[in-house]
Protein backbone atom coordinates (compact mmCIF):
# COMPACT_ATOMS: atom_id res chain seq x y z
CA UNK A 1 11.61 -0.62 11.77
CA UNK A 2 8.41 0.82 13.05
CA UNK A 3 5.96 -1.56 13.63
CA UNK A 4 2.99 -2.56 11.88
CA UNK A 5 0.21 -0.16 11.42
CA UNK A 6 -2.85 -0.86 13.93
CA UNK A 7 -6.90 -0.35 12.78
CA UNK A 8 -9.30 0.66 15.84
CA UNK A 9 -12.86 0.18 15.27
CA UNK A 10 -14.95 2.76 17.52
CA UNK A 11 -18.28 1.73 16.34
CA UNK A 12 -19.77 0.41 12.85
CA UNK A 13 -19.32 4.31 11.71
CA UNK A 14 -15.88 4.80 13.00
CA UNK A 15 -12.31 3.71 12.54
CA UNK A 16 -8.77 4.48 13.05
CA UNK A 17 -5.19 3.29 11.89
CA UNK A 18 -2.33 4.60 13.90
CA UNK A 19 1.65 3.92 12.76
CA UNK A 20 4.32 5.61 14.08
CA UNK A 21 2.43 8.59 15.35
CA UNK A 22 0.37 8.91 12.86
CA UNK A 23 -3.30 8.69 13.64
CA UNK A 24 -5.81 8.73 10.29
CA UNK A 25 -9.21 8.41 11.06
CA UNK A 26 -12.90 7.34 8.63
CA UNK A 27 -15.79 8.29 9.41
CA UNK A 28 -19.12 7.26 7.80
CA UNK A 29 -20.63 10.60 7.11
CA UNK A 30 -24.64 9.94 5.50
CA UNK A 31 -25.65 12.09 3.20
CA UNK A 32 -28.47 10.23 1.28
CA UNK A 33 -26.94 9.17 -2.45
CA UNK A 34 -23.89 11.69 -1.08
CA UNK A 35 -23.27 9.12 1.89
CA UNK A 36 -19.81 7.89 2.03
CA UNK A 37 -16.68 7.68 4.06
CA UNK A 38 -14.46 11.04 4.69
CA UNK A 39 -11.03 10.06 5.36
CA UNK A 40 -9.39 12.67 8.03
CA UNK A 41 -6.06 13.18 9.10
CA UNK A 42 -6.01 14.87 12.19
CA UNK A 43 -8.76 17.88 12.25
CA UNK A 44 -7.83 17.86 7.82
CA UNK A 45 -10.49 16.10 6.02
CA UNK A 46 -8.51 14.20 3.06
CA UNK A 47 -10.87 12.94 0.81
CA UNK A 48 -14.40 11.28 1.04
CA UNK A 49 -14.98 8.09 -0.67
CA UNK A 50 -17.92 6.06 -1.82
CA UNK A 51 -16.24 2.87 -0.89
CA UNK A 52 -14.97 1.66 2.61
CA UNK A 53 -12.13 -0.30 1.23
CA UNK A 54 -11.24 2.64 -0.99
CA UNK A 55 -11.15 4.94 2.56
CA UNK A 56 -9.03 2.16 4.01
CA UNK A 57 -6.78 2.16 2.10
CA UNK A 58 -6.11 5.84 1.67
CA UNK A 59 -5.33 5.92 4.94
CA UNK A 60 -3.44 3.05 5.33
CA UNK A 61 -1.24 5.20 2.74
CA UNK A 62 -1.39 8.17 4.93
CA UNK A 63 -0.72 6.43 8.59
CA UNK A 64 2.22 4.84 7.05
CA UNK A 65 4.04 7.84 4.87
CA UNK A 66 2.84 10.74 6.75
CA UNK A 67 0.03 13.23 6.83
């Protein structure tokens, strides 16, 4: 068993969820109407999402089956 997965806030734009070595980062990237959260794994941007919830857990996913 490996633990549960733990979220970091940085600051209002930043976040992290580390599990088992895995470290998945959002960042709030504003981009007028574009604006949205990019999910990153490492220096690998994943996906960008309008949503936060929607970032979260995409990387929830990704912290907790691998990169």
């Amino acid at each position: 068993m490996s633990g549960k997965p733990t979220w970091t806030k940085e600051n209002s734009h930043s976040y992290a969820v580390e599990h088992a070595g895995q470290r998945v980062d959002l960042r709030y990237e504003p981009a007028g109407f574009q604006s949205g959260w990019a999910v990153y794994a490492g220096d690998r941007l994943v996906e960008r999402c309008a949503e936060l919830m929607q970032a979260r857990g995409l990387a929830m996913a990704l912290a907790t089956k691998g990169a």
